[in-house]
C-alpha atoms as a PDB file:
ATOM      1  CA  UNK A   1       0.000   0.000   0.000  1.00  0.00           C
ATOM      2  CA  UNK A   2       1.371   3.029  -0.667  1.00  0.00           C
ATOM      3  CA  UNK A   3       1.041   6.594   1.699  1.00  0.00           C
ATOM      4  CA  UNK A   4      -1.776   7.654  -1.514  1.00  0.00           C
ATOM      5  CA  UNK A   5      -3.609   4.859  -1.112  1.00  0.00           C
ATOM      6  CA  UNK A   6      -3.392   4.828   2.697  1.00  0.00           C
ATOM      7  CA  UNK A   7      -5.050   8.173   2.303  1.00  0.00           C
ATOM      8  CA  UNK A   8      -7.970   7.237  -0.110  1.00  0.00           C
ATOM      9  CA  UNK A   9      -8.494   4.571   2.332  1.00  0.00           C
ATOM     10  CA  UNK A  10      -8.824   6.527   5.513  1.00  0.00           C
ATOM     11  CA  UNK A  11     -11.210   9.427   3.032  1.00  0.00           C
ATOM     12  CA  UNK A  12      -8.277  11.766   3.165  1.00  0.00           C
ATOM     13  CA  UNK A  13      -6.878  14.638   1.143  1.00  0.00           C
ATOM     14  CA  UNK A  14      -3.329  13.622  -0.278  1.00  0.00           C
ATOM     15  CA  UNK A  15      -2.774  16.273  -2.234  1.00  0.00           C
ATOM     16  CA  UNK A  16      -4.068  18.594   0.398  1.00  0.00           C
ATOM     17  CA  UNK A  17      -1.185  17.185   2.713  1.00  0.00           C
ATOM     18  CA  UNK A  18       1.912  17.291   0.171  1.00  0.00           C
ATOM     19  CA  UNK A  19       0.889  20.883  -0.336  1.00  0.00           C
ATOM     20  CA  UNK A  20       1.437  21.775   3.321  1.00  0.00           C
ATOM     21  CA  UNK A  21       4.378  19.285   4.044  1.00  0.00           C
ATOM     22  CA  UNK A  22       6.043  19.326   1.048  1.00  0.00           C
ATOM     23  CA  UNK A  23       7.042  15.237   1.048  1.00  0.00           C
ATOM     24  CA  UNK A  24       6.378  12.144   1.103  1.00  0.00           C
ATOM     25  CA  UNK A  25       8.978  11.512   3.855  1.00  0.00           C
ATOM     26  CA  UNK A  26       7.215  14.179   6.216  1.00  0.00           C
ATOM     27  CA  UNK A  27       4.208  12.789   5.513  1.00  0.00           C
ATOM     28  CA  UNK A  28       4.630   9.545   6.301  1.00  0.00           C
ATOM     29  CA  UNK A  29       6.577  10.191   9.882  1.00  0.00           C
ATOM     30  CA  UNK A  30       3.441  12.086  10.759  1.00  0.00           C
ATOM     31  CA  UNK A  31       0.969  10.359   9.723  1.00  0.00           C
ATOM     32  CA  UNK A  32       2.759   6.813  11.675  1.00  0.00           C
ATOM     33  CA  UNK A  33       2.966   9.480  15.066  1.00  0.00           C
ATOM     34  CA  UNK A  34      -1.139   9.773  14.190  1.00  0.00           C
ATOM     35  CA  UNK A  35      -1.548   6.512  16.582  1.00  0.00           C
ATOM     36  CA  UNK A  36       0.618   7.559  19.545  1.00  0.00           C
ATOM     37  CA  UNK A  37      -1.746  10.792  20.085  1.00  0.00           C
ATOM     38  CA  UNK A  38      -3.667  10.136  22.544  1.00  0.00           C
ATOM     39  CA  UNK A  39      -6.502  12.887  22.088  1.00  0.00           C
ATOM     40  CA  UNK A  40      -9.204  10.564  20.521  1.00  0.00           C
ATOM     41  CA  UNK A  41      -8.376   8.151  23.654  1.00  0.00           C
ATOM     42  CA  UNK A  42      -9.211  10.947  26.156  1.00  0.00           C
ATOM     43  CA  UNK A  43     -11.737  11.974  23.991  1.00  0.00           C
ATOM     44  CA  UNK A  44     -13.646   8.820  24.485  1.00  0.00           C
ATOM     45  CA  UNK A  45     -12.691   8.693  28.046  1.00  0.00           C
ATOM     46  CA  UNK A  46     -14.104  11.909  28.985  1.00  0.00           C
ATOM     47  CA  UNK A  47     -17.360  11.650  27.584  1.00  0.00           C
ATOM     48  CA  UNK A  48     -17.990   8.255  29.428  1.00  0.00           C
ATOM     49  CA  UNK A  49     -17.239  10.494  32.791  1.00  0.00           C
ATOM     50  CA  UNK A  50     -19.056  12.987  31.995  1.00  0.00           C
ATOM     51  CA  UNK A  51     -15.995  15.903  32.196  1.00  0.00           C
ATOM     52  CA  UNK A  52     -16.945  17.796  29.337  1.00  0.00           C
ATOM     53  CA  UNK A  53     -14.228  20.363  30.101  1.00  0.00           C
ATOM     54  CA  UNK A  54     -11.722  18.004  29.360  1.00  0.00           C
ATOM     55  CA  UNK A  55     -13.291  16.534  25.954  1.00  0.00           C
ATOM     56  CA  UNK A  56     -13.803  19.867  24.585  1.00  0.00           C
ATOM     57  CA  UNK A  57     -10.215  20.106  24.519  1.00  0.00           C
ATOM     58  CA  UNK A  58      -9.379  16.713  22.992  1.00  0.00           C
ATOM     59  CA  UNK A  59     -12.004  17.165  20.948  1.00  0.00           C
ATOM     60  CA  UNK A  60     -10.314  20.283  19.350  1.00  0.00           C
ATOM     61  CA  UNK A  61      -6.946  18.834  19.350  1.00  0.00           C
ATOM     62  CA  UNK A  62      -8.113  15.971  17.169  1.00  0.00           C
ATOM     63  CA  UNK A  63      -9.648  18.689  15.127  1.00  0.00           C
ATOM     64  CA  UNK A  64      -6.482  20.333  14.667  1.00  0.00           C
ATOM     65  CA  UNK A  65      -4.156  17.246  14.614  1.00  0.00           C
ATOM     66  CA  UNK A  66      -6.611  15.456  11.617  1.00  0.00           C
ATOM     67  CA  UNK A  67      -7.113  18.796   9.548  1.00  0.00           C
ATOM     68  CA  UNK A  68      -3.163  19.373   9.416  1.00  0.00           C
ATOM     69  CA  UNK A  69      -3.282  15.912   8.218  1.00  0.00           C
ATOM     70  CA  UNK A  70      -5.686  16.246   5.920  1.00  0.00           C
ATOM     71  CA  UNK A  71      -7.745  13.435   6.953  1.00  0.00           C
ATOM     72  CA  UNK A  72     -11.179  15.013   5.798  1.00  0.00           C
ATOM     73  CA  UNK A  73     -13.761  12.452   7.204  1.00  0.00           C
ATOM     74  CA  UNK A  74     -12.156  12.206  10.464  1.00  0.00           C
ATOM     75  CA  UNK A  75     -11.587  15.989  10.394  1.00  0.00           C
ATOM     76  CA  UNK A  76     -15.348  16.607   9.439  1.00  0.00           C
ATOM     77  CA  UNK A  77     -17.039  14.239  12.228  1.00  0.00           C
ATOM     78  CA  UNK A  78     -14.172  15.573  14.713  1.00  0.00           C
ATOM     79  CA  UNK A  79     -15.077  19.600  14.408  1.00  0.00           C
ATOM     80  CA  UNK A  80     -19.043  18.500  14.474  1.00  0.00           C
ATOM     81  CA  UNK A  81     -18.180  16.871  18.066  1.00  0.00           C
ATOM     82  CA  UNK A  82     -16.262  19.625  19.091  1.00  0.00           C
ATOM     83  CA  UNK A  83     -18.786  22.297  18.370  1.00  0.00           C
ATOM     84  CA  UNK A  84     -21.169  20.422  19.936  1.00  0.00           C
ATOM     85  CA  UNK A  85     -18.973  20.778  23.300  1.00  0.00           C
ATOM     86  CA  UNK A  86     -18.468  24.065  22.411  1.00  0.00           C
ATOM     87  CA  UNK A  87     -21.890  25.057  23.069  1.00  0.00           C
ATOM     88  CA  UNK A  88     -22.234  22.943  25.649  1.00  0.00           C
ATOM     89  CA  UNK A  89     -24.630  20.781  23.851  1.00  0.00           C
ATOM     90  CA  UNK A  90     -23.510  17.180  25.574  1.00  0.00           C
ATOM     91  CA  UNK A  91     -26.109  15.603  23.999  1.00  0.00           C
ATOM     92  CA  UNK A  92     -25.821  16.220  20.522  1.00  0.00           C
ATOM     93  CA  UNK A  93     -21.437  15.372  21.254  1.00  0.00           C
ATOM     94  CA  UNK A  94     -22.818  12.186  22.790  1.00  0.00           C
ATOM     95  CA  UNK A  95     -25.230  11.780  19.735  1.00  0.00           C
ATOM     96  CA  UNK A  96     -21.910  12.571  17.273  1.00  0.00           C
ATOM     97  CA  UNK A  97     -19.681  10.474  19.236  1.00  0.00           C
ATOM     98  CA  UNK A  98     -20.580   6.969  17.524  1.00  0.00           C
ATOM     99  CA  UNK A  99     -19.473   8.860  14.043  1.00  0.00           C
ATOM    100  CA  UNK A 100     -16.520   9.832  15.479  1.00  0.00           C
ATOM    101  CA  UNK A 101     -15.278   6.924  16.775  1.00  0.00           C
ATOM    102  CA  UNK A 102     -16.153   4.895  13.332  1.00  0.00           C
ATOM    103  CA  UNK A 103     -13.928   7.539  11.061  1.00  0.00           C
ATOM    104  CA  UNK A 104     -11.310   7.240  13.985  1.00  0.00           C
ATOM    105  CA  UNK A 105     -11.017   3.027  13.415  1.00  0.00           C
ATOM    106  CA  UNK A 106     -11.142   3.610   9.490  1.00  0.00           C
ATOM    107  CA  UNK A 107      -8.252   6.143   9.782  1.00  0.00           C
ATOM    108  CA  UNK A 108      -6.216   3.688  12.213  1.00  0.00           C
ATOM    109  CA  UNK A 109      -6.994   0.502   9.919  1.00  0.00           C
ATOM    110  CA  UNK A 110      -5.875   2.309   7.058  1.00  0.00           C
ATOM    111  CA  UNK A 111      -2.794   3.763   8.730  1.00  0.00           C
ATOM    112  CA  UNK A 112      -2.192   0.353  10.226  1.00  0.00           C
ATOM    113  CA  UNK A 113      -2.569  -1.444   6.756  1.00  0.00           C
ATOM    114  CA  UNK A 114      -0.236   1.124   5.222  1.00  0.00           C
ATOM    115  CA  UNK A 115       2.359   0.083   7.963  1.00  0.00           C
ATOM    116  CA  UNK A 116       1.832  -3.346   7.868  1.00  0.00           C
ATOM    117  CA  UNK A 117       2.616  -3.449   3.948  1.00  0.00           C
END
């Protein structure tokens, strides 16, 4: 698999990425640091305790981290969860959540599969 196909595979932007990092090689590093973060982990975590303070900000830092990548579906269902925290609507984030989660395991099976190959 190559990092192209990785990227149609998780519904991402290549060409969106090698226009802001320039290379393959800088692509590739960050997208294989993409399953260290840990902000989709806390993410999850914090919803199930109810400390909405503290998935707000995971929320936006997987925002940030998957729109720098250019991984548009995660990206999308990431910014709808954290505007939903934003607002302090915990209901619709909870509602969200399920999409989120999904487009996070298709990102991390495709980044996985492009790693494994």
């Amino acid at each position: 698999m190559t990092i192209q196909e990785c990227y149609a595979a998780l519904e991402g932007d290549y060409q969106e990425v090698l226009d802001r990092l320039y290379s393959d090689a800088l692509i590739q590093k960050f997208v294989g640091k993409f399953l260290t973060d840990q902000s989709y982990q806390l993410l999850e975590n914090s919803l199930n305790a109810q400390n909405y303070e503290e998935a707000f900000r995971a929320a936006h830092t997987l925002k940030g981290v998957t729109q720098n990548l250019s991984f548009t579906k995660l990206y999308k269902s990431s910014c709808d969860i954290t505007e939903a925290l934003r607002i302090k609507n915990y209901d619709l984030a909870t509602q969200i959540f399920p999409k989120v989660e999904a487009d996070y395991m298709q990102t991390a099976a495709a980044i996985r599969a492009y790693q494994d190959s």
